[in-house]
Protein backbone atom coordinates (compact mmCIF):
# COMPACT_ATOMS: atom_id res chain seq x y z
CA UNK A 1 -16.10 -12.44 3.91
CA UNK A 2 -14.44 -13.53 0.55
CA UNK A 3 -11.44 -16.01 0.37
CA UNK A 4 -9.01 -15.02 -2.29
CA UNK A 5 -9.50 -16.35 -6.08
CA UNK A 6 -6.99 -18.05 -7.60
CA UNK A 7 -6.32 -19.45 -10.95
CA UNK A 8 -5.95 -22.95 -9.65
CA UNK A 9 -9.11 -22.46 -7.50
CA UNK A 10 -10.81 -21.05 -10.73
CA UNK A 11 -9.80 -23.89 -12.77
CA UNK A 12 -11.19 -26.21 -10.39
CA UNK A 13 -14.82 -24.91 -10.37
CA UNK A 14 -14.30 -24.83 -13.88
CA UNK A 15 -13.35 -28.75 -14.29
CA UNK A 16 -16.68 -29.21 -12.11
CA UNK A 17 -18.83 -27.52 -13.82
CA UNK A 18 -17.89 -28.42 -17.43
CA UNK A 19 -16.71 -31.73 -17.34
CA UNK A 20 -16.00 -31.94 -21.05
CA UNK A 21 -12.82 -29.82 -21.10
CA UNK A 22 -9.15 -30.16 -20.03
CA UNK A 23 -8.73 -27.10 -17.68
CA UNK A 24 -4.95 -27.60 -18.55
CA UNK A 25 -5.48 -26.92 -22.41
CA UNK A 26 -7.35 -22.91 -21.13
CA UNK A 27 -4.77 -20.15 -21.08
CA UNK A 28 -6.09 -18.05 -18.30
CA UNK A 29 -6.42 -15.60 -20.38
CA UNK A 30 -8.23 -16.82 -23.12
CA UNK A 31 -12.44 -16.17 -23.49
CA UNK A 32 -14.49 -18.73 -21.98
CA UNK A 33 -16.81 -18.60 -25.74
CA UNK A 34 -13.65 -18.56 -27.70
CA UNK A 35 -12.51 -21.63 -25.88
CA UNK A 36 -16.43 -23.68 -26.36
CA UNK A 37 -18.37 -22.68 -23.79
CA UNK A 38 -21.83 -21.22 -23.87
CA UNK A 39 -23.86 -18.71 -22.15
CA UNK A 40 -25.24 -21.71 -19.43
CA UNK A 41 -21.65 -22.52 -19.22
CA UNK A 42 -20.52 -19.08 -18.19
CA UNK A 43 -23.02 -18.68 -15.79
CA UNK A 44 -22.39 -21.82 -13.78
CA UNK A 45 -18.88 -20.73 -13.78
CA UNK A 46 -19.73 -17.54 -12.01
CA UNK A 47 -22.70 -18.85 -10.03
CA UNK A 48 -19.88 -20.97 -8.70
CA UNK A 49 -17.46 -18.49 -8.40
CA UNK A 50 -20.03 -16.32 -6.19
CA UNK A 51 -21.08 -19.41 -3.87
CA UNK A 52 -17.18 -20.51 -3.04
CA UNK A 53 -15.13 -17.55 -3.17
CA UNK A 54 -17.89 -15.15 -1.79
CA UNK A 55 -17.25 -13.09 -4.24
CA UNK A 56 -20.77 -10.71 -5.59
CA UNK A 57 -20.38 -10.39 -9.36
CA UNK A 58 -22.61 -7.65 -10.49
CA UNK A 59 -24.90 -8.49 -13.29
CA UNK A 60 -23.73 -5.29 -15.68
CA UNK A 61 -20.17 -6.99 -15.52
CA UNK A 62 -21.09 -10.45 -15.91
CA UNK A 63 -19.68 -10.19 -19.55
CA UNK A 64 -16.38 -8.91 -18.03
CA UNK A 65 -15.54 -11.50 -16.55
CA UNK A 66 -15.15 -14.13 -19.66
CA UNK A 67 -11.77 -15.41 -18.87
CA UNK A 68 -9.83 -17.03 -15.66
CA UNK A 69 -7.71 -14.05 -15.85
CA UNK A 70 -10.42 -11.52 -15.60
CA UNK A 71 -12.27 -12.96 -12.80
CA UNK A 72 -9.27 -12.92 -10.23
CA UNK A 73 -8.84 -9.12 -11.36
CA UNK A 74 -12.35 -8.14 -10.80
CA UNK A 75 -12.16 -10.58 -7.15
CA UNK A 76 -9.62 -8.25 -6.37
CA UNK A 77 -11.21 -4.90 -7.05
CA UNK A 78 -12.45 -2.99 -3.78
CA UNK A 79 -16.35 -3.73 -3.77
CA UNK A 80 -17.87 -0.86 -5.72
CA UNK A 81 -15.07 -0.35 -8.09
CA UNK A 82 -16.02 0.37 -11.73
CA UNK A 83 -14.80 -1.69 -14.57
């Protein structure tokens, strides 16, 4: 069962898993790699994502989801859904 993703919950796994940013200073919809993060980065985020929310994020659309914005959209795709 998944528990629904929201920015605020987003921004929080964020905060803990790069400490060197200000969550406030990311527009949700800005690129993760735009805003200074790198690859390891990116896939903490989502590891994170995945563990809290419940939420399976298939590895073909791992690069989809690059922004706060586009990880509540795919979380609330029916499972299966194409991008």
């Amino acid at each position: 069962m998944s528990i629904k993703v929201t920015e605020q919950g987003v921004r929080e796994i964020i905060a803990g898993v790069v400490e060197r940013v200000c969550t406030d200073d990311l527009q949700a919809s800005e690129d993760f790699y735009d805003f200074g993060f790198d690859s390891l980065d990116h896939a903490q985020i989502l590891m994170r994502i995945e563990e809290v929310f419940g939420v399976l994020i298939a590895e073909d659309d791992l690069d989809d989801c690059r922004s706060i914005e586009a990880i509540i959209e795919y979380a609330a795709r029916p499972v299966g859904q194409a991008c």
